[in-house]
PDB file of N, CA and C in Angstrom:
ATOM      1  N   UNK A   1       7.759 -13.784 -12.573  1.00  0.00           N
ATOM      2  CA  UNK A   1       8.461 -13.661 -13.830  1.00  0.00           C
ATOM      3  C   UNK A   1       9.931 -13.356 -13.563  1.00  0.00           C
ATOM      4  N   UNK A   2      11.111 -13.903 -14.313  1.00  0.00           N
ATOM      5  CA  UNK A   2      12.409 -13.913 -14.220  1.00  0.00           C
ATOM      6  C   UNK A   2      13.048 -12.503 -15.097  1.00  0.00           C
ATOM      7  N   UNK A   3      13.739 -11.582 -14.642  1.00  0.00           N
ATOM      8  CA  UNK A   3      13.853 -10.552 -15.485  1.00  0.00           C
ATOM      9  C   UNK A   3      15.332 -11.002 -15.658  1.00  0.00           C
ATOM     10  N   UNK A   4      16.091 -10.109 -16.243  1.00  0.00           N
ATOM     11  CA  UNK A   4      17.292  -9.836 -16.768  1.00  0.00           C
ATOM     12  C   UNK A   4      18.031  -8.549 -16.575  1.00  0.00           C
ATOM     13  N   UNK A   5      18.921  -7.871 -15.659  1.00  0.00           N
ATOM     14  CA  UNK A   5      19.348  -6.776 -15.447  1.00  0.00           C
ATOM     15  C   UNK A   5      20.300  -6.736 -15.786  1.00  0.00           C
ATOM     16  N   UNK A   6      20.784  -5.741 -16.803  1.00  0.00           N
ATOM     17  CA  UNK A   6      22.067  -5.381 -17.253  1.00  0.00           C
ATOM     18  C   UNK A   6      22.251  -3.653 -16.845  1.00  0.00           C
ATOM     19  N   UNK A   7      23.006  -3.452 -15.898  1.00  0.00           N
ATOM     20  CA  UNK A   7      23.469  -2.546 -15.087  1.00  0.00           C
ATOM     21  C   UNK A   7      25.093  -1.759 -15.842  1.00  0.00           C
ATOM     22  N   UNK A   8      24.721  -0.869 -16.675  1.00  0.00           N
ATOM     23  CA  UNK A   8      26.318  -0.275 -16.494  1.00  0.00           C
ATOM     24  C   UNK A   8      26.531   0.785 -15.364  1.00  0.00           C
ATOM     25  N   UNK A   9      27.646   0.854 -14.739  1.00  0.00           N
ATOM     26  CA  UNK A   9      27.893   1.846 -13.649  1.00  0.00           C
ATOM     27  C   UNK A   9      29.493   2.144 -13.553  1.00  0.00           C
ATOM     28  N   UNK A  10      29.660   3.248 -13.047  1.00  0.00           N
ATOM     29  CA  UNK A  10      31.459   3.463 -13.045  1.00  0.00           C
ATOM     30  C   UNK A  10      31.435   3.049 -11.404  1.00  0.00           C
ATOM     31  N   UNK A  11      33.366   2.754 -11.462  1.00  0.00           N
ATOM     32  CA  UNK A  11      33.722   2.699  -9.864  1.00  0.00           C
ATOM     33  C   UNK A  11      34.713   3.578 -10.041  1.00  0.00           C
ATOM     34  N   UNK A  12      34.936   3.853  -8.201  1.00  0.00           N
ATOM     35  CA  UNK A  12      36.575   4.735  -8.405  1.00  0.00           C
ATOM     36  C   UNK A  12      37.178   3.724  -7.433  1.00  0.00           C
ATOM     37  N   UNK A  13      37.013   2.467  -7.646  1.00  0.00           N
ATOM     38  CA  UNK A  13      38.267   2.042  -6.971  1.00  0.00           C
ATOM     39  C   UNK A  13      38.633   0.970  -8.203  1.00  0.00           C
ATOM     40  N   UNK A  14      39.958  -0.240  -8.251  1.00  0.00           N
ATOM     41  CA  UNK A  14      40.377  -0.699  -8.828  1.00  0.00           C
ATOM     42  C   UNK A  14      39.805  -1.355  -9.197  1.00  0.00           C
ATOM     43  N   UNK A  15      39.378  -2.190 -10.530  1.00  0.00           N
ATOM     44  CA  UNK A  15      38.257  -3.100 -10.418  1.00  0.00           C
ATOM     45  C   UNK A  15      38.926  -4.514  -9.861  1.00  0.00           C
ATOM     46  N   UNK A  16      39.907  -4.630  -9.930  1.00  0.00           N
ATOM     47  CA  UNK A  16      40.502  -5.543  -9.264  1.00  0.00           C
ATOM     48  C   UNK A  16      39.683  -5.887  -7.517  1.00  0.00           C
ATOM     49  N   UNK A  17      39.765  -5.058  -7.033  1.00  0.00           N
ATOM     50  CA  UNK A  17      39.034  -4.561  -5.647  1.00  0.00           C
ATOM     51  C   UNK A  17      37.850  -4.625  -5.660  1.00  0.00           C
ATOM     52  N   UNK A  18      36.994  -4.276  -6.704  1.00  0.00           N
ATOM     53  CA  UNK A  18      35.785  -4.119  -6.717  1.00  0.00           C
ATOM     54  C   UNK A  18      35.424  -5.181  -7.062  1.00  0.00           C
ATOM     55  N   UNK A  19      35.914  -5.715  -7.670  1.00  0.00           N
ATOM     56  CA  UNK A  19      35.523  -7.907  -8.290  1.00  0.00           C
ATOM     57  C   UNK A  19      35.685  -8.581  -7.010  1.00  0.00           C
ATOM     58  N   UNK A  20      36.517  -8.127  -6.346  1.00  0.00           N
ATOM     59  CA  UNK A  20      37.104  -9.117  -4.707  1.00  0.00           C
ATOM     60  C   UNK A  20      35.525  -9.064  -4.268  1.00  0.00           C
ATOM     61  N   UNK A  21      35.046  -7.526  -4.200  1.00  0.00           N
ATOM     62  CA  UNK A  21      34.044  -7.742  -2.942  1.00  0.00           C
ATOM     63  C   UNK A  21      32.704  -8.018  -3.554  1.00  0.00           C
ATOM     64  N   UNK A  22      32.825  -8.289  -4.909  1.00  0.00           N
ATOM     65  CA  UNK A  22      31.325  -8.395  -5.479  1.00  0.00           C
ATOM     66  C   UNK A  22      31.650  -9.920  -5.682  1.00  0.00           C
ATOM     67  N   UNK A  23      32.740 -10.637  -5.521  1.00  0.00           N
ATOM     68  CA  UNK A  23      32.665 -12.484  -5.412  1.00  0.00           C
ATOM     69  C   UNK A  23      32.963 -12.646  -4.211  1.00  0.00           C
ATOM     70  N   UNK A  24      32.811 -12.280  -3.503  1.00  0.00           N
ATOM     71  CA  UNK A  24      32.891 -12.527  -1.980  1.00  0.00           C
ATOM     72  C   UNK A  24      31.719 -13.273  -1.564  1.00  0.00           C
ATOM     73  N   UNK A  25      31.553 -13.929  -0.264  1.00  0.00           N
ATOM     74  CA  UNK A  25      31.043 -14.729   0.323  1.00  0.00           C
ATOM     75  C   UNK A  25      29.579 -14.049   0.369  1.00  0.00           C
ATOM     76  N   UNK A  26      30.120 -12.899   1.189  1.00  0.00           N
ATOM     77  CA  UNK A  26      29.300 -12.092   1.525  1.00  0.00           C
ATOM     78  C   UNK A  26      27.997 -11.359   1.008  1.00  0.00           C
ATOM     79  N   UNK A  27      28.439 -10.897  -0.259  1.00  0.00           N
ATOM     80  CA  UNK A  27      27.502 -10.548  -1.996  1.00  0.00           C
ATOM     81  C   UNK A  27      26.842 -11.677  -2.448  1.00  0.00           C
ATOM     82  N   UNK A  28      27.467 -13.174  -1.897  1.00  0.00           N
ATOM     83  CA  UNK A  28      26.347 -13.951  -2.585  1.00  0.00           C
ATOM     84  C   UNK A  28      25.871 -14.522  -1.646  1.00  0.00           C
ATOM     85  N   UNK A  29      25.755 -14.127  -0.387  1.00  0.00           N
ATOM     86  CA  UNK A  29      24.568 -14.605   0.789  1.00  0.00           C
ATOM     87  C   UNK A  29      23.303 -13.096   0.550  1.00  0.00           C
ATOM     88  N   UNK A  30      23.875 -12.171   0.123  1.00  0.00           N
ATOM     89  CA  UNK A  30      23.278 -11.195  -0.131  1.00  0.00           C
ATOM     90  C   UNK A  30      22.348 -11.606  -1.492  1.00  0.00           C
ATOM     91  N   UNK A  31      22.940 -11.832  -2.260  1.00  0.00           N
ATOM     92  CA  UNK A  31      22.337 -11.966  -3.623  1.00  0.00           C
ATOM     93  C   UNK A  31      21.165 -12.721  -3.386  1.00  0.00           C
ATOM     94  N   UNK A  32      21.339 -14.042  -2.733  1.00  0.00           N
ATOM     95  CA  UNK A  32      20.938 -15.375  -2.694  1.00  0.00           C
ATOM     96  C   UNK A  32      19.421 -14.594  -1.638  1.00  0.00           C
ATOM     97  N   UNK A  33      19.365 -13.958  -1.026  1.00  0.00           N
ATOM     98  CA  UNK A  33      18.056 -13.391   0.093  1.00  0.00           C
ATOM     99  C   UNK A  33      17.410 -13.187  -0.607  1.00  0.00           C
ATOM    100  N   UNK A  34      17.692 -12.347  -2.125  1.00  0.00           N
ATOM    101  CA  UNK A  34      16.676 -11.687  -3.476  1.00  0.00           C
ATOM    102  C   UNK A  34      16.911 -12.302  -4.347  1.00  0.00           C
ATOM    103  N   UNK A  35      17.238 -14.100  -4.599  1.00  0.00           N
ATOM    104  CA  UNK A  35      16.715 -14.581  -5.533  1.00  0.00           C
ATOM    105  C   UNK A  35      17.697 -14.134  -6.622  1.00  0.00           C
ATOM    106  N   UNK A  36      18.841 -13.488  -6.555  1.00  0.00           N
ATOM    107  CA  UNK A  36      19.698 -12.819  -7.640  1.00  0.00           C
ATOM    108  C   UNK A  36      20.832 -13.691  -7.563  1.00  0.00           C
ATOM    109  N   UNK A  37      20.711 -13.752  -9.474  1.00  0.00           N
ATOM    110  CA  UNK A  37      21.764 -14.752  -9.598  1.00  0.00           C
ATOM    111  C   UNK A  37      22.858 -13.638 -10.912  1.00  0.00           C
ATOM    112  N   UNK A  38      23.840 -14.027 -10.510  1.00  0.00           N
ATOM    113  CA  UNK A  38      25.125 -13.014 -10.856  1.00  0.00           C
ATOM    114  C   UNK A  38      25.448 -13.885 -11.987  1.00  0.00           C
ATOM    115  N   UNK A  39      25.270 -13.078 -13.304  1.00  0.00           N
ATOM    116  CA  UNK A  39      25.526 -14.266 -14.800  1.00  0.00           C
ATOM    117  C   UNK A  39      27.156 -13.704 -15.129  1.00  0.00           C
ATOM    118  N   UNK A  40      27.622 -12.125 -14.831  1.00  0.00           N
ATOM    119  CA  UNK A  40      28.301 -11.607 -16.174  1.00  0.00           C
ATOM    120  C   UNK A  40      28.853 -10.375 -15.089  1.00  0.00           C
ATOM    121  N   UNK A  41      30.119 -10.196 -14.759  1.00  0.00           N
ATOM    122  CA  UNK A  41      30.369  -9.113 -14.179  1.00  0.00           C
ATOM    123  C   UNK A  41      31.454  -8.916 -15.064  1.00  0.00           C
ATOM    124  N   UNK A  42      32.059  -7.312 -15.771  1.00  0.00           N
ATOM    125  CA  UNK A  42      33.296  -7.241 -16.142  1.00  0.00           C
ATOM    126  C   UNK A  42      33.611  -5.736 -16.126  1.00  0.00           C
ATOM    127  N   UNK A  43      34.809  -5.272 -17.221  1.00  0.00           N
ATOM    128  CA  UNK A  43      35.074  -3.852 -16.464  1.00  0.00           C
ATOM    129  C   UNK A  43      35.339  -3.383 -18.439  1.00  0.00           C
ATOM    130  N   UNK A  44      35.175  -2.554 -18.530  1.00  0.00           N
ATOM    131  CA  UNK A  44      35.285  -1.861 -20.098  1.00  0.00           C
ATOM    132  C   UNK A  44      36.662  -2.048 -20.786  1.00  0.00           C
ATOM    133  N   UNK A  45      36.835  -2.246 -21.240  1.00  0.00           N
ATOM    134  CA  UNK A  45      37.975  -2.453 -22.205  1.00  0.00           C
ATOM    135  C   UNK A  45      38.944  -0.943 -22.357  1.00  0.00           C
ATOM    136  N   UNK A  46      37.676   0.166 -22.460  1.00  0.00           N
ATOM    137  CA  UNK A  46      38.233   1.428 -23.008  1.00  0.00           C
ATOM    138  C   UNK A  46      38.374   2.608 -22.129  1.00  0.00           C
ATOM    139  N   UNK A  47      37.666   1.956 -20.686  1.00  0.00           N
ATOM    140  CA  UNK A  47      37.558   2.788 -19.889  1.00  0.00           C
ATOM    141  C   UNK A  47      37.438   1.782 -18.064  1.00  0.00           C
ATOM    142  N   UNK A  48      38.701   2.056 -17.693  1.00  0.00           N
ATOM    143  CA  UNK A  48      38.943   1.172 -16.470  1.00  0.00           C
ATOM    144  C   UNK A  48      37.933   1.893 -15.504  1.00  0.00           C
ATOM    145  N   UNK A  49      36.999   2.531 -15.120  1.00  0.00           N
ATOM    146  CA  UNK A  49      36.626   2.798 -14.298  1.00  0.00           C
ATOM    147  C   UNK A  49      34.683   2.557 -14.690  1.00  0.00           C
ATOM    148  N   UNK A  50      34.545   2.113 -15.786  1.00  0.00           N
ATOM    149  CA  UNK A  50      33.266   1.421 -16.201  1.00  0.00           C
ATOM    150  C   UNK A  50      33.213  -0.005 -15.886  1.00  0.00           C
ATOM    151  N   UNK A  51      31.928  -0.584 -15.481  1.00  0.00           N
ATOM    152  CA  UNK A  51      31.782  -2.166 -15.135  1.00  0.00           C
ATOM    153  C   UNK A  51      30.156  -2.031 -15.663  1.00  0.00           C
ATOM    154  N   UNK A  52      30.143  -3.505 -15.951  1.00  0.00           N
ATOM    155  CA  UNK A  52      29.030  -4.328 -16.619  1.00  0.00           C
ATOM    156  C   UNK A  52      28.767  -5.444 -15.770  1.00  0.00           C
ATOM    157  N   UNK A  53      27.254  -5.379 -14.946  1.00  0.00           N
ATOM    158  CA  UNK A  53      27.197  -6.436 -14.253  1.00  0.00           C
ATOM    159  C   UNK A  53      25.453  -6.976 -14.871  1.00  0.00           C
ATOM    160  N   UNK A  54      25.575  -8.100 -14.843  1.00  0.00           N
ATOM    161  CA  UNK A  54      24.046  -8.732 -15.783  1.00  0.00           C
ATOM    162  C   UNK A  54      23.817  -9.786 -15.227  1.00  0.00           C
ATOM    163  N   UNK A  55      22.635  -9.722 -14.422  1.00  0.00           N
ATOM    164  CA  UNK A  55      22.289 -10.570 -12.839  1.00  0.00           C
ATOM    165  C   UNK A  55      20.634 -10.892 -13.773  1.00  0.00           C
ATOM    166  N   UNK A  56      20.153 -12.098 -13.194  1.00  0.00           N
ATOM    167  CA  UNK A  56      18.863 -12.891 -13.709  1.00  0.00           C
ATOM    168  C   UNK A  56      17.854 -12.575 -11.709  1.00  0.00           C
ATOM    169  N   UNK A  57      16.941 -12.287 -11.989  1.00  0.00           N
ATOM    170  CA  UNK A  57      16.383 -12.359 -11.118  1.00  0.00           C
ATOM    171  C   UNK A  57      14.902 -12.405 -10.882  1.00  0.00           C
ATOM    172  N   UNK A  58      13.983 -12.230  -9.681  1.00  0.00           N
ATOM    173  CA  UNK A  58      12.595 -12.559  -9.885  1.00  0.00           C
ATOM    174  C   UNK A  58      12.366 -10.893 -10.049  1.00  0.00           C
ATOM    175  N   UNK A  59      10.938 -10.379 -10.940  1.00  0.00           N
ATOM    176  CA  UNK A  59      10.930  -9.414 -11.218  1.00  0.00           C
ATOM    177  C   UNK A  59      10.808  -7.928  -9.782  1.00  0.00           C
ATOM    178  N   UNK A  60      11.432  -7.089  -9.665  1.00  0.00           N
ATOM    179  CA  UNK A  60      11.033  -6.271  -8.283  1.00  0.00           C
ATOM    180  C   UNK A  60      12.184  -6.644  -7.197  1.00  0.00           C
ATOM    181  N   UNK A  61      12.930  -7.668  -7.839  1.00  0.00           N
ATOM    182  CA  UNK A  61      13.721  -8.132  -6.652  1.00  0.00           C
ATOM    183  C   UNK A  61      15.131  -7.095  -6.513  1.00  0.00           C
ATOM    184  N   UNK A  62      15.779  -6.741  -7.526  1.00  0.00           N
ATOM    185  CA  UNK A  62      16.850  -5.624  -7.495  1.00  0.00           C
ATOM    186  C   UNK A  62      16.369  -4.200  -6.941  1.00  0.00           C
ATOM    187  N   UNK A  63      15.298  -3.983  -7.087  1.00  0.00           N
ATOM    188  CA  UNK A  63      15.096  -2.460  -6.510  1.00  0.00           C
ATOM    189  C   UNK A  63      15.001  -2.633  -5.041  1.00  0.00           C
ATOM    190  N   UNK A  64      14.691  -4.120  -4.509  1.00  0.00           N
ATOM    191  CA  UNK A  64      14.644  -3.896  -3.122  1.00  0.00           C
ATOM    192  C   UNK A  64      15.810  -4.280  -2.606  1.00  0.00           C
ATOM    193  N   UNK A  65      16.501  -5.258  -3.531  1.00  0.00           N
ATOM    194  CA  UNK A  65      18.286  -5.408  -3.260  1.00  0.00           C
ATOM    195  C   UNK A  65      18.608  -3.913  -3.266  1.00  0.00           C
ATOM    196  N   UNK A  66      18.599  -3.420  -3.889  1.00  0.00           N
ATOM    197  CA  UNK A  66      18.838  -1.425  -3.651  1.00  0.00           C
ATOM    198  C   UNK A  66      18.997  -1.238  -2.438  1.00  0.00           C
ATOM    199  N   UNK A  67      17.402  -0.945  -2.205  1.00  0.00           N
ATOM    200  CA  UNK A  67      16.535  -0.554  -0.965  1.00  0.00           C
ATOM    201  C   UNK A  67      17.163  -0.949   0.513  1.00  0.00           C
ATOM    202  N   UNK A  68      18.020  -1.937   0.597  1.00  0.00           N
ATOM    203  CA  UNK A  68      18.496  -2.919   1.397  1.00  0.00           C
ATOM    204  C   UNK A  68      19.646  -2.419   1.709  1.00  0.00           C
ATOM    205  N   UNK A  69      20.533  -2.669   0.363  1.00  0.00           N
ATOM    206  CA  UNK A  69      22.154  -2.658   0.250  1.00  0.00           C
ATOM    207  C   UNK A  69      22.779  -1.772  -0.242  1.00  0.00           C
ATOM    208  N   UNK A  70      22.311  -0.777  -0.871  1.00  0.00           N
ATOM    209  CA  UNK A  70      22.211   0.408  -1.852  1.00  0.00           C
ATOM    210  C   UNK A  70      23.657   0.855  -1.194  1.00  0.00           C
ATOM    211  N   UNK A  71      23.724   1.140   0.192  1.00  0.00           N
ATOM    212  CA  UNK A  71      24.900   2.131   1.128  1.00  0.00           C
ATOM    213  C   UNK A  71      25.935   1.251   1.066  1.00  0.00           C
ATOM    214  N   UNK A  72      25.739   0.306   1.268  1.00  0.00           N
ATOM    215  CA  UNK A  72      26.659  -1.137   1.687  1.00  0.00           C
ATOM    216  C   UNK A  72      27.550  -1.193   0.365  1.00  0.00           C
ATOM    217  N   UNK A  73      26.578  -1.366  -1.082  1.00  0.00           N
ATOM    218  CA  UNK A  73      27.166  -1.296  -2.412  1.00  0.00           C
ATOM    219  C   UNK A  73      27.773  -0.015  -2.941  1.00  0.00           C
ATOM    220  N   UNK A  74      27.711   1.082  -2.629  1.00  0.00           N
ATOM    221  CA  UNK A  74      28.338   2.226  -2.566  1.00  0.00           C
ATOM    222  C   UNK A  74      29.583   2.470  -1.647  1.00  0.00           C
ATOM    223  N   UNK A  75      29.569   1.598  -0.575  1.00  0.00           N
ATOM    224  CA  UNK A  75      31.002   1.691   0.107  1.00  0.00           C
ATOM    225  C   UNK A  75      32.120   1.282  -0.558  1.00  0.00           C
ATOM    226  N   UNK A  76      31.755   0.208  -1.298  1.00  0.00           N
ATOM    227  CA  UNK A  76      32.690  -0.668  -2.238  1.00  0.00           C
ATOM    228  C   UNK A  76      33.084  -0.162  -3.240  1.00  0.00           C
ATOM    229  N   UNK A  77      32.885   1.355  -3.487  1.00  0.00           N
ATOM    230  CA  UNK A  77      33.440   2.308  -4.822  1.00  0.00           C
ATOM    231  C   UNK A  77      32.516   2.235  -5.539  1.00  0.00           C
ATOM    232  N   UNK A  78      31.299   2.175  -5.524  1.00  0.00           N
ATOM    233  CA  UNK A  78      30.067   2.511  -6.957  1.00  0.00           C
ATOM    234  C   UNK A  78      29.932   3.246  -6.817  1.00  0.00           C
ATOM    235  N   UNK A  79      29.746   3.936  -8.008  1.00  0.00           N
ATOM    236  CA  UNK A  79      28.485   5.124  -8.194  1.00  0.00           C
ATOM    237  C   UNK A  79      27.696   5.278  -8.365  1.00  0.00           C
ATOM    238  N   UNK A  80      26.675   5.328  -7.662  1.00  0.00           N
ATOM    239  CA  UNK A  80      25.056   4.548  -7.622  1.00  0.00           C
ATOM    240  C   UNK A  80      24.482   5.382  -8.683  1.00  0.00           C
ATOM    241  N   UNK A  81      25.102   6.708  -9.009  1.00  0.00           N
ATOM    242  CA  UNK A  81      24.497   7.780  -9.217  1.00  0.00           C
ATOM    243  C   UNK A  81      24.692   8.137 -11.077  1.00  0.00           C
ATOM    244  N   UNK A  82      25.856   6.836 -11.280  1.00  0.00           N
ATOM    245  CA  UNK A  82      25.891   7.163 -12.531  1.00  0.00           C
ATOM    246  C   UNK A  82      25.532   5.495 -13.400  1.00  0.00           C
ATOM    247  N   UNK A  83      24.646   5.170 -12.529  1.00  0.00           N
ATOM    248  CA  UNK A  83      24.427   3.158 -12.943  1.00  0.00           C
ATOM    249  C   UNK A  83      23.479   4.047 -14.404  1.00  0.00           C
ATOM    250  N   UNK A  84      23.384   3.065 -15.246  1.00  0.00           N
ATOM    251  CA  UNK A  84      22.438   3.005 -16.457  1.00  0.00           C
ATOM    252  C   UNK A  84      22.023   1.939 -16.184  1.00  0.00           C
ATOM    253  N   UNK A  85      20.750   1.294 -15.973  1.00  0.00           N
ATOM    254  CA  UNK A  85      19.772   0.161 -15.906  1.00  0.00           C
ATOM    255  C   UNK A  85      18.925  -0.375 -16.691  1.00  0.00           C
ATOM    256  N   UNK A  86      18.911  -1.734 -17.092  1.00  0.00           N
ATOM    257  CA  UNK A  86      17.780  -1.952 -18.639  1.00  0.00           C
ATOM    258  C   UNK A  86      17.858  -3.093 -18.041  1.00  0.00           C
ATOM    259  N   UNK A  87      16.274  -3.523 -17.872  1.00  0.00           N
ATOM    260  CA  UNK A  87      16.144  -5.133 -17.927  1.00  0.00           C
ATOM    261  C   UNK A  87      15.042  -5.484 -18.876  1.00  0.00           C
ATOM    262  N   UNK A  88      15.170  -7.201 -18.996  1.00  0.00           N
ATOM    263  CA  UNK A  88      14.910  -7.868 -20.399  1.00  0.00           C
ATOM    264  C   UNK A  88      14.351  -9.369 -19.971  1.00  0.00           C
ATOM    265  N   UNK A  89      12.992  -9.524 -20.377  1.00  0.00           N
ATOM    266  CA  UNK A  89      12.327 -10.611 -20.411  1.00  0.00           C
ATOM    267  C   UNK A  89      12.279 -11.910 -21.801  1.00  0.00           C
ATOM    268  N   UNK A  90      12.159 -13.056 -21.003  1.00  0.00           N
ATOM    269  CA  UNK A  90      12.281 -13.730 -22.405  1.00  0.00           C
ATOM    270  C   UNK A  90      10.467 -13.746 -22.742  1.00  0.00           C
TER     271      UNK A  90
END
């Protein structure tokens, strides 16, 4: 089954910076191992240090993208610790 993850999370680095390394080569050889496809990345209007990322994937596949990359995606300025997570089936 194909889920739908819509992830809010803050960064402390620029999102400028933080868009570089989440379209990088690299994030989508990553993505592409778990089947995760990147629909919607952006940054809050009202608050520069909030981002919205909303990735389609097979169900179970982001928690082990976590499990994997979790440190790797935290180097890049996330805050793993303040993500809000909701996913959505058709």
């Amino acid at each position: 089954m194909s889920v739908t993850s819509v992830i809010k999370v803050k960064i402390n680095v620029p999102f400028s910076q933080w868009a570089k390394d989440f379209d990088s080569e690299l994030a989508a050889e990553r993505h592409f191992e778990f089947g995760i496809k990147p629909l919607f990345r952006g940054v809050s209007t009202t608050d520069p240090s909030e981002i919205m990322i909303i990735h389609q994937h097979p169900e179970g596949a982001a928690g082990q993208f976590m499990g994997k990359y979790g440190e790797w995606i935290a180097s890049h300025g996330v805050l793993l610790e303040t993500a809000e997570v909701s996913e959505w089936s058709a």
